[in-house]
N, C-alpha and C. Protein backbone atom coordinates (compact mmCIF):
# COMPACT_ATOMS: atom_id res chain seq x y z
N UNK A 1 -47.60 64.37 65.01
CA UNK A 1 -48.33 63.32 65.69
C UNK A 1 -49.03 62.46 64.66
N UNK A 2 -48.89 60.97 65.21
CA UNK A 2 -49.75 60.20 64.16
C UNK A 2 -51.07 60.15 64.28
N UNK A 3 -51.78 59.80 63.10
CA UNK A 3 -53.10 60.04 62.87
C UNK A 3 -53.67 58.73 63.58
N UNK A 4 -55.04 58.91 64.44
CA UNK A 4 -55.85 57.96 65.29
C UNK A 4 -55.73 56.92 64.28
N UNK A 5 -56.40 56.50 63.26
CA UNK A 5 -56.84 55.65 62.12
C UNK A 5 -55.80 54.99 61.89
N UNK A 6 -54.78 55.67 61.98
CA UNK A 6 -53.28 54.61 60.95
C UNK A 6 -52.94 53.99 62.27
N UNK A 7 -52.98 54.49 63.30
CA UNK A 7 -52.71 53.75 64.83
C UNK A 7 -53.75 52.42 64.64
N UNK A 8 -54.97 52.65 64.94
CA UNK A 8 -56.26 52.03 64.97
C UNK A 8 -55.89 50.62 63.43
N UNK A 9 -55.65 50.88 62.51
CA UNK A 9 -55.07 49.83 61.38
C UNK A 9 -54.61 49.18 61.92
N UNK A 10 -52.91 49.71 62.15
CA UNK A 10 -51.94 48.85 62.79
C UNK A 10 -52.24 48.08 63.72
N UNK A 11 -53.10 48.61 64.77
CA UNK A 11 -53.61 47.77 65.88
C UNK A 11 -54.73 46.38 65.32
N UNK A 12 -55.20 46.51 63.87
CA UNK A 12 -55.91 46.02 63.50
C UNK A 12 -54.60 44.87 63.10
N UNK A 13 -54.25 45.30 62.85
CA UNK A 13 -53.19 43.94 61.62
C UNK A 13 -52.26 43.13 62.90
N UNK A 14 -51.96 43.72 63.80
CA UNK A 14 -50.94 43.53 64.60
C UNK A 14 -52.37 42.17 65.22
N UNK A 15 -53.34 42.54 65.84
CA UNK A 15 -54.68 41.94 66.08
C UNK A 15 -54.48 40.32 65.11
N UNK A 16 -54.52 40.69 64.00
CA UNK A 16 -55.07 39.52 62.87
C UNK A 16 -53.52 38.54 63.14
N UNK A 17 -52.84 39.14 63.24
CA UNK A 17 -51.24 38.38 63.39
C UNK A 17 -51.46 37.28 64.49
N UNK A 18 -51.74 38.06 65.86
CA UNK A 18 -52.23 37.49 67.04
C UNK A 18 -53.26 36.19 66.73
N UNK A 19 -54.11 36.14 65.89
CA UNK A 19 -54.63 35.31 65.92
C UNK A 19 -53.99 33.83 64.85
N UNK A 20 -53.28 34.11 64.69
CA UNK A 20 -52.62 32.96 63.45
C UNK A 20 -51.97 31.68 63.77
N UNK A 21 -51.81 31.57 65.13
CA UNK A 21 -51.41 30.33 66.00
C UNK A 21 -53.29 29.60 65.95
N UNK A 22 -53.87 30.11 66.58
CA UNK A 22 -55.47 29.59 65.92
C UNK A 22 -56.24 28.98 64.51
N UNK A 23 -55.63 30.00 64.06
CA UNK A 23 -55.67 29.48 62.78
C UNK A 23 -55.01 28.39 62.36
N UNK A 24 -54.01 27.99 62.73
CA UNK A 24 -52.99 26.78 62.13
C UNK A 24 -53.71 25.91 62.51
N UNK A 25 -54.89 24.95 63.38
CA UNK A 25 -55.13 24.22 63.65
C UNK A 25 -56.10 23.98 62.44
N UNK A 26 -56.64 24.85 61.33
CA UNK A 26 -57.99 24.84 60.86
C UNK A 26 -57.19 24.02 59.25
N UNK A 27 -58.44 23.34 58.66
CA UNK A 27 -58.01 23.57 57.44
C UNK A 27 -58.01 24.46 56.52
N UNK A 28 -57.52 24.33 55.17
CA UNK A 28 -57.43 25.54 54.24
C UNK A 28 -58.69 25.69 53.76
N UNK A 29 -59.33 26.87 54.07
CA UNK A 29 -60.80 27.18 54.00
C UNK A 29 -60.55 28.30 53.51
N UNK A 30 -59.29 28.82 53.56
CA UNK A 30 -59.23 30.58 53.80
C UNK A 30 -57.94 30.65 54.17
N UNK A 31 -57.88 32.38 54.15
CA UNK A 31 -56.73 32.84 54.73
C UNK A 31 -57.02 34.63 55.22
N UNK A 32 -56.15 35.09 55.37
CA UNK A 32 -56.13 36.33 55.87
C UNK A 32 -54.85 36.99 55.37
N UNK A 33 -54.65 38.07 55.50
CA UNK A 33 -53.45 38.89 55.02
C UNK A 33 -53.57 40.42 54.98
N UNK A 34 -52.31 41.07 55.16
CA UNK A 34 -51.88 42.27 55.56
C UNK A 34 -51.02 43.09 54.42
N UNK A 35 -51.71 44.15 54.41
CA UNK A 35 -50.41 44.76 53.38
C UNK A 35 -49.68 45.66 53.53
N UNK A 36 -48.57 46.34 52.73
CA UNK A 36 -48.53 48.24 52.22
C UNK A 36 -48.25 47.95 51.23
N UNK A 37 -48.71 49.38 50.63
CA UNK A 37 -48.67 49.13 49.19
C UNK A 37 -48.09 50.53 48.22
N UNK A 38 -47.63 50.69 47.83
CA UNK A 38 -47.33 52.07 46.63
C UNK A 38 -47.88 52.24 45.49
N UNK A 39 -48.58 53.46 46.02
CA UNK A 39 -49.78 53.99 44.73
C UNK A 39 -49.83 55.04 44.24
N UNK A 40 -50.46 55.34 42.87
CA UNK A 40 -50.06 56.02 42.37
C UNK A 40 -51.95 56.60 41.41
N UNK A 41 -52.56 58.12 42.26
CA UNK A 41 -53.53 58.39 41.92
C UNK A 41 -53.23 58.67 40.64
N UNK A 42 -54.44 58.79 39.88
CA UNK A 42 -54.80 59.20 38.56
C UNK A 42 -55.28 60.86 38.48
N UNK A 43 -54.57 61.62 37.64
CA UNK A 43 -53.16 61.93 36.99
C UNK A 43 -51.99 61.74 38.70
N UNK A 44 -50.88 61.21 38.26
CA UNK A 44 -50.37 61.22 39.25
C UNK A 44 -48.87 60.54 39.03
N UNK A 45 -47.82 60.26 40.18
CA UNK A 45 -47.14 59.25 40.13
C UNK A 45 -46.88 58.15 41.31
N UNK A 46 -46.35 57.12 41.19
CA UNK A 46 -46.18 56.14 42.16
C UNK A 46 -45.34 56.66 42.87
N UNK A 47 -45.88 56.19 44.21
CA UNK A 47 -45.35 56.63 45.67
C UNK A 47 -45.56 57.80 46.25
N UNK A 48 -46.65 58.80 44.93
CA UNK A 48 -47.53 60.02 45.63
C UNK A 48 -48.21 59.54 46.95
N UNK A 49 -49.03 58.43 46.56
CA UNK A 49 -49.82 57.97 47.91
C UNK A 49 -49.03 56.95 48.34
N UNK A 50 -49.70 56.30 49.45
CA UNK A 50 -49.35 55.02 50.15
C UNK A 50 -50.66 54.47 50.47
N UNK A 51 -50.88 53.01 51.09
CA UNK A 51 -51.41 52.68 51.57
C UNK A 51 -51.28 51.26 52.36
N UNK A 52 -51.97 50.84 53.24
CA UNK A 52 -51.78 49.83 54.36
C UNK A 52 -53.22 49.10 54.89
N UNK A 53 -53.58 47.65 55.11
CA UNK A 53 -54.68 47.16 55.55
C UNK A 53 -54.35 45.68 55.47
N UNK A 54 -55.73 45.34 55.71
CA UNK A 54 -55.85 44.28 55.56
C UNK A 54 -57.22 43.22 55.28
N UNK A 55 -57.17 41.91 55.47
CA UNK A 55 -58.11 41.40 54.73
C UNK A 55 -58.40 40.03 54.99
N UNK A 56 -59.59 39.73 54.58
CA UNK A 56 -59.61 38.08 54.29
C UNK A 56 -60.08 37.16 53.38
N UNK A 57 -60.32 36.19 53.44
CA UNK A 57 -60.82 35.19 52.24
C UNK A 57 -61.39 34.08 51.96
N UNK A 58 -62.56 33.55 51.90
CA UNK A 58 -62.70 32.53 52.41
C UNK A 58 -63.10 31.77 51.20
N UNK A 59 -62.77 30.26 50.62
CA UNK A 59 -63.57 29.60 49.83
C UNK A 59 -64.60 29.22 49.72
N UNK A 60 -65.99 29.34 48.95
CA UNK A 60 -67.01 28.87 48.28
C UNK A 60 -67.16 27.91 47.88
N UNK A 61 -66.49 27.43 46.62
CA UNK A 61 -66.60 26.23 45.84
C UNK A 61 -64.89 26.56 44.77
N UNK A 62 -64.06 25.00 44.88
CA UNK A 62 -62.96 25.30 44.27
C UNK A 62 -62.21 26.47 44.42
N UNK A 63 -61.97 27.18 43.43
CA UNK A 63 -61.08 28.22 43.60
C UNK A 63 -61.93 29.79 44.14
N UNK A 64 -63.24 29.53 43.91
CA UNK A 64 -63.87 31.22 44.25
C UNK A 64 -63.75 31.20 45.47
N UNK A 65 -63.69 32.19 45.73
CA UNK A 65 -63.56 33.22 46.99
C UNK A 65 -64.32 34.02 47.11
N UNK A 66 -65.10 35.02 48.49
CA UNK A 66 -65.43 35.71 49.00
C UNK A 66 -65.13 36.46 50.01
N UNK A 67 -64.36 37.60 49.87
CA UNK A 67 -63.95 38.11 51.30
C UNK A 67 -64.18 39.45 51.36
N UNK A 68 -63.24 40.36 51.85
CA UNK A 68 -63.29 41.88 52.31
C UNK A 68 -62.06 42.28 53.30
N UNK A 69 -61.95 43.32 53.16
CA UNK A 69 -60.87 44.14 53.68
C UNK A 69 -61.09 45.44 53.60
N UNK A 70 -60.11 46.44 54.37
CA UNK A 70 -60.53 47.20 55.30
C UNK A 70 -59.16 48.09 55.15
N UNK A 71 -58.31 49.44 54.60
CA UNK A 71 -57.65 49.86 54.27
C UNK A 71 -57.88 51.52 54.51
N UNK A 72 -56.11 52.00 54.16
CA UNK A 72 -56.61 53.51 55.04
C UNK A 72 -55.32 53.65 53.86
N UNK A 73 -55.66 54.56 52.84
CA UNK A 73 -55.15 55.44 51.35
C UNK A 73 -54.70 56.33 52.11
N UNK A 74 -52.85 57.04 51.56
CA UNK A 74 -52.91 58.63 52.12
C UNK A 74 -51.45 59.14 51.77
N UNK A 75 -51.19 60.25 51.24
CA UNK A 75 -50.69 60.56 51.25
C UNK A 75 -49.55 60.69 51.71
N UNK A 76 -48.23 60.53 51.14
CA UNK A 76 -47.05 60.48 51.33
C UNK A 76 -46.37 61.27 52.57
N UNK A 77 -47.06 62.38 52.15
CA UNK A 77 -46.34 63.81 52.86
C UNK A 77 -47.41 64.04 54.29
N UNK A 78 -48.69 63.45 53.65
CA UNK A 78 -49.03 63.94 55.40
C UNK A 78 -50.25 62.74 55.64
N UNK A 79 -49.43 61.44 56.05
CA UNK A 79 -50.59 60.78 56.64
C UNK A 79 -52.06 61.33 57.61
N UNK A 80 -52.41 61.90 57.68
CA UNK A 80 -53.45 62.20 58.42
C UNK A 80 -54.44 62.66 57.66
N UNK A 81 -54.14 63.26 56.40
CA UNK A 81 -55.06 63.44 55.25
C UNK A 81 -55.40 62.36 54.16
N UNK A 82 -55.53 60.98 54.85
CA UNK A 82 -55.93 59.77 54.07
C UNK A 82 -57.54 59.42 53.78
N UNK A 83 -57.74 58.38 53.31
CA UNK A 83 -59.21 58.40 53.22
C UNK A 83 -59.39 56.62 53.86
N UNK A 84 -60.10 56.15 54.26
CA UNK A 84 -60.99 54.88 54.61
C UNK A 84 -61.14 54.01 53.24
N UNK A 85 -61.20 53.33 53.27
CA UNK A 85 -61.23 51.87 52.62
C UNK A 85 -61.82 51.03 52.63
N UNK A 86 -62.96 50.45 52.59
CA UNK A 86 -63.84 49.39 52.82
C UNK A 86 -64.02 48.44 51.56
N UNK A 87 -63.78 47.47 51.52
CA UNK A 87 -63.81 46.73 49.91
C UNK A 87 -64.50 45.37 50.46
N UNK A 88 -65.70 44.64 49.61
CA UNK A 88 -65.95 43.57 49.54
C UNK A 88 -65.51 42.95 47.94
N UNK A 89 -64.92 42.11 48.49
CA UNK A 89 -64.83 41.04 46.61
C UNK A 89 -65.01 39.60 46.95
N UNK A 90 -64.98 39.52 45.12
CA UNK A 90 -65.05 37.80 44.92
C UNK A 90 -63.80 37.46 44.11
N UNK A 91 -63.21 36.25 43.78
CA UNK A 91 -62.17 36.26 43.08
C UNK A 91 -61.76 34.85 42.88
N UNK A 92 -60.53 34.23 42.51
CA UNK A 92 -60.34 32.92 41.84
C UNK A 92 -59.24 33.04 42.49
N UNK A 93 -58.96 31.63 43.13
CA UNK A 93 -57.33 30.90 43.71
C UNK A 93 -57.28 30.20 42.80
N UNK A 94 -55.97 30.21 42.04
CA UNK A 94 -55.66 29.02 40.89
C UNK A 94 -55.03 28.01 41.88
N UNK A 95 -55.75 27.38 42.68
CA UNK A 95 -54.83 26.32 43.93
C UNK A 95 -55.86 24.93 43.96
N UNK A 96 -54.97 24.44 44.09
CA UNK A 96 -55.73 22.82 44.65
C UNK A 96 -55.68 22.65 45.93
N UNK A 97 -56.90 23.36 46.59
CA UNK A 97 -56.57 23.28 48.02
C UNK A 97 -56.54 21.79 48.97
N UNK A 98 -56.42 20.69 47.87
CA UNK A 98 -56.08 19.16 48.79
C UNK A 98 -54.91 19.66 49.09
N UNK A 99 -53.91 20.06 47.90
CA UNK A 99 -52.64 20.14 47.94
C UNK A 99 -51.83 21.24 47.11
N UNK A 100 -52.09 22.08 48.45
CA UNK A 100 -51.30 23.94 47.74
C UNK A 100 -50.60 23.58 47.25
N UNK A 101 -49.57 24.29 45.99
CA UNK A 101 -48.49 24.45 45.46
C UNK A 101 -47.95 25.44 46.43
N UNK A 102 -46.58 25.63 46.13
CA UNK A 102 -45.43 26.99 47.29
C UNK A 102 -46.12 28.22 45.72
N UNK A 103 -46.71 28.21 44.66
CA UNK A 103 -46.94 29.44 44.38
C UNK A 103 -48.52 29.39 43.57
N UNK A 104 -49.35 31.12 44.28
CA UNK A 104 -51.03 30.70 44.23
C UNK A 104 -51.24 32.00 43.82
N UNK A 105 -51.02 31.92 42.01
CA UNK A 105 -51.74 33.01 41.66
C UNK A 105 -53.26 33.42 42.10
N UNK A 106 -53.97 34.99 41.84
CA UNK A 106 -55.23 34.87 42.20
C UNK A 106 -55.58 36.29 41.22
N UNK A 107 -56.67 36.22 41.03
CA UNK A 107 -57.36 37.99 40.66
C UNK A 107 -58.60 38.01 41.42
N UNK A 108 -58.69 38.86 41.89
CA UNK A 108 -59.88 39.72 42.61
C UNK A 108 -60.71 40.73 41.76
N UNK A 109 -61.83 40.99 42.40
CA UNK A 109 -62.42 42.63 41.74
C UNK A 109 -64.11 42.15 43.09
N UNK A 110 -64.23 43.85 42.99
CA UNK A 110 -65.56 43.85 44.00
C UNK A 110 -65.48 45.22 43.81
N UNK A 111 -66.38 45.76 44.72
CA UNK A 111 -66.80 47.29 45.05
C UNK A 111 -66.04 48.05 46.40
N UNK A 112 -65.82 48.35 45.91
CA UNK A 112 -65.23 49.25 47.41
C UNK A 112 -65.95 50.62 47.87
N UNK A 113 -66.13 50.87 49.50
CA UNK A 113 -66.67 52.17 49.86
C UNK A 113 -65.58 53.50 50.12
N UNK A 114 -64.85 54.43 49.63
CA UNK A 114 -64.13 55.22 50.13
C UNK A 114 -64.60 56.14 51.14
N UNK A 115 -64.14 56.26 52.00
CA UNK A 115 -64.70 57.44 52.98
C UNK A 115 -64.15 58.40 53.85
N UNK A 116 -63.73 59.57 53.93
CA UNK A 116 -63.42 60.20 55.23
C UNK A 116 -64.72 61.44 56.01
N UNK A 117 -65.17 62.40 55.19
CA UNK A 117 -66.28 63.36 55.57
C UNK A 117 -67.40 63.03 54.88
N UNK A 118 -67.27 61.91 53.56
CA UNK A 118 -68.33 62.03 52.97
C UNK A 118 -67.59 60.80 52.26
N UNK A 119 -68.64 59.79 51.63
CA UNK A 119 -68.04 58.42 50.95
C UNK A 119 -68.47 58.73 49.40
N UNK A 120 -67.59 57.69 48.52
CA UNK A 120 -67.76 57.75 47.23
C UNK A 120 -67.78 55.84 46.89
N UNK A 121 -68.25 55.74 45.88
CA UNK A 121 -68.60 54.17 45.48
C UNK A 121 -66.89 54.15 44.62
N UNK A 122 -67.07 52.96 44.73
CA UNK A 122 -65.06 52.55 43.87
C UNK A 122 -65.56 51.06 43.39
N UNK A 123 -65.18 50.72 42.45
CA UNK A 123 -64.83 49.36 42.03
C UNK A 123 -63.80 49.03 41.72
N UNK A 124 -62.76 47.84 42.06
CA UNK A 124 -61.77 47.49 41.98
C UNK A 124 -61.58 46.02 41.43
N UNK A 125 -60.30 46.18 40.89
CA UNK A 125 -59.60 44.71 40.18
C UNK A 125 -58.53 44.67 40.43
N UNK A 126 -57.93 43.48 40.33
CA UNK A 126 -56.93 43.22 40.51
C UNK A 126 -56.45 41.58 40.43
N UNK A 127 -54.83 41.55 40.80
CA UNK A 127 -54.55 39.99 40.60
C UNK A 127 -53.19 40.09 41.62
N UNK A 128 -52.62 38.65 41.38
CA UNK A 128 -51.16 39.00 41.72
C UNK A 128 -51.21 37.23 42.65
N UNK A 129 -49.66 37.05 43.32
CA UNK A 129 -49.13 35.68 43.64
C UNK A 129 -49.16 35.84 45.14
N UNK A 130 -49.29 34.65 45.55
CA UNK A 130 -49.32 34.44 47.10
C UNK A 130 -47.84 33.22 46.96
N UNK A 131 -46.26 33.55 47.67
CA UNK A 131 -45.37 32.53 47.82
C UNK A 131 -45.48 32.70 49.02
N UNK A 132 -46.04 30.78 49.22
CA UNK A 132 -46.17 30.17 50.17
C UNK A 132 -44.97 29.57 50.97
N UNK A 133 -44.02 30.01 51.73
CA UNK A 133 -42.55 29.79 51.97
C UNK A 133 -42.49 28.87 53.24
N UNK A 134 -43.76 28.62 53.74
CA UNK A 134 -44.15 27.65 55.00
C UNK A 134 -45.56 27.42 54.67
N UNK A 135 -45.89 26.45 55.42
CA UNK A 135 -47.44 25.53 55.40
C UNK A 135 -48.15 26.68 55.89
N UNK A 136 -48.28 27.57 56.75
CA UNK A 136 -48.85 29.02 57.10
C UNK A 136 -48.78 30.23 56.48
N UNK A 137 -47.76 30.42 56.10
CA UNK A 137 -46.98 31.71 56.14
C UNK A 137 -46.39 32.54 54.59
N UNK A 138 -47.37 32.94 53.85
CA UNK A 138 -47.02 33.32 52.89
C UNK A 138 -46.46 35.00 52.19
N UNK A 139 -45.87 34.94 51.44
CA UNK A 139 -45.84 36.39 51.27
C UNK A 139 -46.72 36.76 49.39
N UNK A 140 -46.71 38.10 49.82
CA UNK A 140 -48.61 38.19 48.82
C UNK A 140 -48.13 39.64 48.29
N UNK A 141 -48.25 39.56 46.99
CA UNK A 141 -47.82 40.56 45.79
C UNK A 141 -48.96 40.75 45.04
N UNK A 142 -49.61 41.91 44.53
CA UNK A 142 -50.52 42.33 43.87
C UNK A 142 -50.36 43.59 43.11
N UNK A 143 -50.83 43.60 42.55
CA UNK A 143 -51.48 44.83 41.57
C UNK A 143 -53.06 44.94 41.84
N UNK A 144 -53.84 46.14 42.09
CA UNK A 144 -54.92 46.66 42.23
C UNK A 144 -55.21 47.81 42.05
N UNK A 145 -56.87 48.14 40.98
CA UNK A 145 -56.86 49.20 40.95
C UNK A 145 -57.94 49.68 40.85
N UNK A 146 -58.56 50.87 41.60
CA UNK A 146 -59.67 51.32 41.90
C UNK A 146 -60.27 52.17 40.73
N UNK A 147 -61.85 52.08 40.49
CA UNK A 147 -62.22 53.09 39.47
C UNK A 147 -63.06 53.95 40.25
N UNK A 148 -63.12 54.90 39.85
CA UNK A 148 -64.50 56.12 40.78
C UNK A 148 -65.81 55.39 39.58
N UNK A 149 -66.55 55.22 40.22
CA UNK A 149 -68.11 54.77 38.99
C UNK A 149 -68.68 56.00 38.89
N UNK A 150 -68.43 57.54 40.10
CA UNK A 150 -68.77 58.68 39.44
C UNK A 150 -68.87 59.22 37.87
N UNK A 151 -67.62 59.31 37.85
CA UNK A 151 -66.91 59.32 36.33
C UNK A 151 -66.20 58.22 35.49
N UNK A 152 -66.31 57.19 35.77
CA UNK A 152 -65.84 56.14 35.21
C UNK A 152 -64.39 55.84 35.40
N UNK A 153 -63.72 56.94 36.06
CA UNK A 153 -62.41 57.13 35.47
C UNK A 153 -61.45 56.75 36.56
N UNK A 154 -60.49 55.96 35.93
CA UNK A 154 -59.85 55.77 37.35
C UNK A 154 -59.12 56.59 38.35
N UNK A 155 -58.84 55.90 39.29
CA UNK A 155 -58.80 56.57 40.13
C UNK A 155 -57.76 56.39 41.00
N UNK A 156 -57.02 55.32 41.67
CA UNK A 156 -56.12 54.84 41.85
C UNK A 156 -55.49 53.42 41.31
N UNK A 157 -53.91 53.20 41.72
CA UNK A 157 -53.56 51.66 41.33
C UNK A 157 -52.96 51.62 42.44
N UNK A 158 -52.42 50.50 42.85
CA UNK A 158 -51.93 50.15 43.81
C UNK A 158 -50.67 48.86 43.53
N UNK A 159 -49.62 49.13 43.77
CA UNK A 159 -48.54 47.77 43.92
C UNK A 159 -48.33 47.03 45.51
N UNK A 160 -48.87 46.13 45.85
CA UNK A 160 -48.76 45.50 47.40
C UNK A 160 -48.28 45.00 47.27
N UNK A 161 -47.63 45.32 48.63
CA UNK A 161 -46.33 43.35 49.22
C UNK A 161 -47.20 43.54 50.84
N UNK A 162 -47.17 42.13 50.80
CA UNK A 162 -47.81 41.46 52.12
C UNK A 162 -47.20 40.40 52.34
N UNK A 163 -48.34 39.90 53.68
CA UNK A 163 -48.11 38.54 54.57
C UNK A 163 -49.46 38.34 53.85
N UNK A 164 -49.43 36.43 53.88
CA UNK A 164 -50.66 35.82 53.97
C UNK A 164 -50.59 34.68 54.93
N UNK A 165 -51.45 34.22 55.46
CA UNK A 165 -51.56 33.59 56.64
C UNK A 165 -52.68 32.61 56.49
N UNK A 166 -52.65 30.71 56.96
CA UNK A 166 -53.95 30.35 57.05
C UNK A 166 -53.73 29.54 58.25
């Protein structure tokens, strides 16, 4: 049986999709986007874990950003033993939002909360391309990777493919 949470995600992203006909009326202020991703804990290898969420973004001034997203880490072999995800960041669109280019590098980094019985502090970085293949509708590649600030040491990375949406 699937785990409440990875249901409860999906219902989350499937949610954010729903709203993207709304969104098309707005200008580029922002966007939103969905991922999965293949990760690989520290000591470890890629595609030990998985993970899936999503997110948003909104502009400040020029290229900074401010957003957050909301993700559920877990294991390959038995989704139900995953952990919670909570991340706020800031980050840079290399875009001219008068007039997107079809490709919008970006890097991120913020703090993230991990949690399932008990939470731990995470800080994360990362970067990666948004191809914009319609005036809405982009697809979104990253690299990200979490540190524990316990021990300094990292802790996970992450490779994502997504949707991005404005």
């Amino acid at each position: 049986m699937e785990d409440p949470l990875v249901k409860q995600l999906w219902c989350s992203v499937l949610f954010a999709l729903a709203l993207l006909p709304a969104a098309q009326a707005q200008p580029y202020n922002g966007h939103g986007y969905a991922y999965y991703s293949i990760d690989a804990p520290h000591p470890g290898n890629f595609g030990d874990l998985m993970s899936a969420g999503g997110g948003g973004e909104a502009f400040l001034w020029k290229g900074l950003t401010v957003g957050g997203e909301v993700g559920y880490l877990f294991p390959r072999a038995s989704t139900s033993e995953g952990i919670g995800l909570l991340s706020l960041d800031g980050g840079w669109q290399f875009v001219n939002r008068d007039k997107p280019g079809k490709l919008v590098p970006f890097v991120t980094g913020g703090y993230t909360l991990a949690f399932r019985s008990g939470v731990a502090s995470l800080l994360n970085v990362g970067g990666g391309v948004a191809w914009w293949f319609t005036r809405r509708l982009a697809l979104r590649t990253e690299v990200r990777t979490y540190v524990y600030t316990g021990n300094g040491g990292a802790f996970d990375t992450s490779i994502r493919f997504g949707i991005q949406f404005r």
